[in-house]
Each structure stands twice: as structure tokens, then as C-alpha cells.
C-alpha atoms as a PDB file:
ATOM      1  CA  UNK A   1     -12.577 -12.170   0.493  1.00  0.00           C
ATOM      2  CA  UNK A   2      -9.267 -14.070   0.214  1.00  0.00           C
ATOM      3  CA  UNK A   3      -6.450 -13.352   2.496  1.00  0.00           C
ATOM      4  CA  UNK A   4      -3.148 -12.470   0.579  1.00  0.00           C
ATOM      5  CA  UNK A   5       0.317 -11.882   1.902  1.00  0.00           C
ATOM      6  CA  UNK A   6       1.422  -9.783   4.337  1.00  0.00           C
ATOM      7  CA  UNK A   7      -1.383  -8.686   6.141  1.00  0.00           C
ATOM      8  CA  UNK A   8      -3.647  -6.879   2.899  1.00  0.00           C
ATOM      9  CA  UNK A   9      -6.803  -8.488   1.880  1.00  0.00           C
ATOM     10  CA  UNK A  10      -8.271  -8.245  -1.453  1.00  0.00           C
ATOM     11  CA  UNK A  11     -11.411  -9.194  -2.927  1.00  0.00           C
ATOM     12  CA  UNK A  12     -12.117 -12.537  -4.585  1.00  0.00           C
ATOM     13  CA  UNK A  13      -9.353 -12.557  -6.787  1.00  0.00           C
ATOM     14  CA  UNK A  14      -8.996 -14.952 -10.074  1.00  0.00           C
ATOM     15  CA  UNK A  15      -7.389 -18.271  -9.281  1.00  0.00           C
ATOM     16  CA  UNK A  16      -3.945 -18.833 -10.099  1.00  0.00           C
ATOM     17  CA  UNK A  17      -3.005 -21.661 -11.682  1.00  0.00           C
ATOM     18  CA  UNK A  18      -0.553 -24.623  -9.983  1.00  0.00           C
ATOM     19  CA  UNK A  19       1.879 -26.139 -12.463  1.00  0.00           C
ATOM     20  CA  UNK A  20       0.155 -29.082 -12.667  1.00  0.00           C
ATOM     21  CA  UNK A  21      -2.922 -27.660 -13.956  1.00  0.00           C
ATOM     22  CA  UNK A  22      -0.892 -25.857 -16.890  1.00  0.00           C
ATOM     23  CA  UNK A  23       0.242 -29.342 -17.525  1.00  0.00           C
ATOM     24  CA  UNK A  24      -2.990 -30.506 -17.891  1.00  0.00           C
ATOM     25  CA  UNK A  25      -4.658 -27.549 -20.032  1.00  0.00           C
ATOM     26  CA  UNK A  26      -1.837 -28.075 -22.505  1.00  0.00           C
ATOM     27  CA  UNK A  27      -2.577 -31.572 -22.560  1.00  0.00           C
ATOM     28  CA  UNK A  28      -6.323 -30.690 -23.198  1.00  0.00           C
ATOM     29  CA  UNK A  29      -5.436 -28.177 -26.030  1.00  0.00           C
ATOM     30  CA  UNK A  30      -2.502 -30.093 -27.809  1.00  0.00           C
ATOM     31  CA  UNK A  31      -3.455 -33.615 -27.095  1.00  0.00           C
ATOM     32  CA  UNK A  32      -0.137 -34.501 -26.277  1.00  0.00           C
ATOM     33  CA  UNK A  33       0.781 -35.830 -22.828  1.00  0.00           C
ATOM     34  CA  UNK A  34       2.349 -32.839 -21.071  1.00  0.00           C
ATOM     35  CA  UNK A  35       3.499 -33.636 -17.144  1.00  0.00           C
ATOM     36  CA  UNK A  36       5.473 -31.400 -14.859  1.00  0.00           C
ATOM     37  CA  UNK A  37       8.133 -32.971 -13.452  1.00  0.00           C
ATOM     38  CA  UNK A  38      10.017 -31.491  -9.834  1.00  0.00           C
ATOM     39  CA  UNK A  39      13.596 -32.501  -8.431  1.00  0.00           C
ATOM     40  CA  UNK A  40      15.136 -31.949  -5.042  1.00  0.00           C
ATOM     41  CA  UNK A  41      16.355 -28.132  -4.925  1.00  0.00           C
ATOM     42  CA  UNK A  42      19.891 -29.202  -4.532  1.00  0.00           C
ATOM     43  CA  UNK A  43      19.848 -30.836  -7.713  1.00  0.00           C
ATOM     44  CA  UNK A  44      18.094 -28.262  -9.569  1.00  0.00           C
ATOM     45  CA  UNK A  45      20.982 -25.898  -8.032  1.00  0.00           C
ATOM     46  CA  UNK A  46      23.748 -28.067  -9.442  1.00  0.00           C
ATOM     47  CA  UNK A  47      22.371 -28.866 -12.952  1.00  0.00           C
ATOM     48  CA  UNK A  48      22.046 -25.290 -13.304  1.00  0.00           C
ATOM     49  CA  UNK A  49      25.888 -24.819 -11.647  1.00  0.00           C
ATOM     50  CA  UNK A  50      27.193 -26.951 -13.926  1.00  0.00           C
ATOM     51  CA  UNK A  51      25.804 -26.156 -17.564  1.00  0.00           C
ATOM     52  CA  UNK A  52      27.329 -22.157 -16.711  1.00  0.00           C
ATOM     53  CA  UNK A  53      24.963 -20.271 -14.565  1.00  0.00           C
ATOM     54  CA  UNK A  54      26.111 -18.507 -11.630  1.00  0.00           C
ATOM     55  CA  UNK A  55      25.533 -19.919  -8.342  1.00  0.00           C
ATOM     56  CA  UNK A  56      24.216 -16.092  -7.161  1.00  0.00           C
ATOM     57  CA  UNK A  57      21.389 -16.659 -10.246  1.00  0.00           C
ATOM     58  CA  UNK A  58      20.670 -20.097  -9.135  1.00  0.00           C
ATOM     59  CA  UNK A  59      20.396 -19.784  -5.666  1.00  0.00           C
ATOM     60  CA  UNK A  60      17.854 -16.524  -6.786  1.00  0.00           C
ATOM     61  CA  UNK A  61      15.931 -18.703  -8.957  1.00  0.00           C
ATOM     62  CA  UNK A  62      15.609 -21.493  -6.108  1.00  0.00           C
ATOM     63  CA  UNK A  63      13.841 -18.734  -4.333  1.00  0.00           C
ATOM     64  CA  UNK A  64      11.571 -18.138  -6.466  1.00  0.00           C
ATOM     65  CA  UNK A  65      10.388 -21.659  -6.544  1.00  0.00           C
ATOM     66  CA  UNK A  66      10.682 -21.381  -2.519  1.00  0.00           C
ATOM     67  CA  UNK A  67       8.307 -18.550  -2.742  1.00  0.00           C
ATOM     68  CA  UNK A  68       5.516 -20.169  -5.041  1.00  0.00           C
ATOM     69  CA  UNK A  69       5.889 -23.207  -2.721  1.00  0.00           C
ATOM     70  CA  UNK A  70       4.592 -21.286  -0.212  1.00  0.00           C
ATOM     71  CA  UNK A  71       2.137 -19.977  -1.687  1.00  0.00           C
ATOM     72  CA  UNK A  72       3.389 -16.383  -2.542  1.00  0.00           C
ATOM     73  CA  UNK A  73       1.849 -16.520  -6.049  1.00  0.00           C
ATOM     74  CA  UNK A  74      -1.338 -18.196  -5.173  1.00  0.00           C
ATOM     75  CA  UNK A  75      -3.128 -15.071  -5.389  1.00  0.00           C
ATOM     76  CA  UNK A  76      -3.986 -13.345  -8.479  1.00  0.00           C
ATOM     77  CA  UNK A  77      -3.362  -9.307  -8.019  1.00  0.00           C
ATOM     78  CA  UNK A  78      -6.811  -7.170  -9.753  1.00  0.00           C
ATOM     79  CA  UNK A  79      -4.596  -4.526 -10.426  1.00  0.00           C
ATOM     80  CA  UNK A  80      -3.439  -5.751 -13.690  1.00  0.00           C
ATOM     81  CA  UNK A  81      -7.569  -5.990 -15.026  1.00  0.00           C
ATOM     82  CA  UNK A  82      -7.412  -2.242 -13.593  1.00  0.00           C
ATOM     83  CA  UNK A  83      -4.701  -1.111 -15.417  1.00  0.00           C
ATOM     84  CA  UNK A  84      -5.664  -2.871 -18.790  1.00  0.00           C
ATOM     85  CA  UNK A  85      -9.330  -1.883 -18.422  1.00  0.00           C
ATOM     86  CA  UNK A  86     -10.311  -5.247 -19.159  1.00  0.00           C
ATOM     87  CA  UNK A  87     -10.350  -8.542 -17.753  1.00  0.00           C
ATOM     88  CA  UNK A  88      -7.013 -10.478 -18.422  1.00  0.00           C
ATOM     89  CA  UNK A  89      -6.518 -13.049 -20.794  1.00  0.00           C
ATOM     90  CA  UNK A  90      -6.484 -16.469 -19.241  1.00  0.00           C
ATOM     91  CA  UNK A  91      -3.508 -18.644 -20.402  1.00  0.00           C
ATOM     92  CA  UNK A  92      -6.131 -21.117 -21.937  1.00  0.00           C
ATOM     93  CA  UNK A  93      -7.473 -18.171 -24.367  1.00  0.00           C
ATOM     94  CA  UNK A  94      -3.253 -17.310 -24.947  1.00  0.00           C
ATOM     95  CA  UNK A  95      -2.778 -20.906 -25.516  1.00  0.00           C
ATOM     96  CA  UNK A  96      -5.421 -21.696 -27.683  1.00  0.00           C
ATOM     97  CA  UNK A  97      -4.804 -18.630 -30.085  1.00  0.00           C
ATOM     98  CA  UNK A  98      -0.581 -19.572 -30.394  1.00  0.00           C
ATOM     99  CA  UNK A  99      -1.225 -23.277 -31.349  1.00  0.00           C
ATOM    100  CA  UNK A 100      -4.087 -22.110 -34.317  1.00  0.00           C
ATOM    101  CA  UNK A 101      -1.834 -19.517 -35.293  1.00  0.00           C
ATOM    102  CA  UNK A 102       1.284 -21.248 -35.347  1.00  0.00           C
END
């Protein structure tokens, strides 16, 4: 069992997936070179500032990205595959069916 936020344990839940590994299974299925690239927050913050976005939604969305820094997204919830009935799609399946249908 994997230990998830807050105290609540859940068992042996999918693995997320870090940004760089999206990178990289885009790269795989497009063969194009696809990197993530991070800058400081207060930059992020300021680029957003200046092209028109509130500083209320930009300091929100710098939380976010706070959050799955510290790993508060790491853990994949089995509620969703309980809901649907099913297993989830993985991104690679979603990925792979957009690019042949597009």
C-alpha cells in the first residue's frame, strides 16, 4: 500500500506521470523532440502579470504547481476506475488514438 496525503492510505494505486515523462511519451509517439521546460516561480508569475491575467489567478495557478511539487498529485485516486467501471485510459492510449485520428 502507498501512503497518500493527509493521513488516508489507499491501495497500490496507478502511477502518475511526472512532466518529464509526458515529454518523453510524446516524443516516443510523434517522433518529434518534445522537452519540458521550468522557470523560477517569480517569473512564471510576471509573464503571466504582464500578457493580462490577474495576479489573484496567477498567484492560484503558482499553487498549483507548488502543490504537484510536493507531491500532492503523485498519487493516482481508484475512484475514478470505480466510477467508470473500467480501468482508465492511460494518456499513451489518449495520445496514440488523437495523432491517428487527426
Amino acid at each position: 500500500m502507498r501512503r497518500a496525503g493527509r493521513g488516508r492510505r489507499r491501495p497500490d494505486p496507478s502511477p502518475s506521470l511526472s512532466y518529464d515523462e509526458v515529454a518523453a511519451l510524446a516524443t516516443d509517439l510523434t517522433g518529434r523532440t518534445i522537452t519540458r521546460t521550468t522557470v523560477p516561480d517569480d517569473q512564471f508569475r510576471e509573464q503571466l502579470v504582464c500578457q493580462g491575467v490577474p495576479s489573484e489567478v496567477a498567484d492560484q495557478l503558482l499553487g498549483i504547481f507548488a502543490a504537484g511539487r510536493a507531491g500532492e498529485f503523485a498519487t493516482v485516486d481508484p475512484t475514478l476506475a470505480s466510477l467508470l467501471g473500467r480501468e482508465p485510459l492511460t494518456l499513451g492510449t489518449v495520445l496514440r488514438e488523437q495523432l491517428s485520428a487527426g
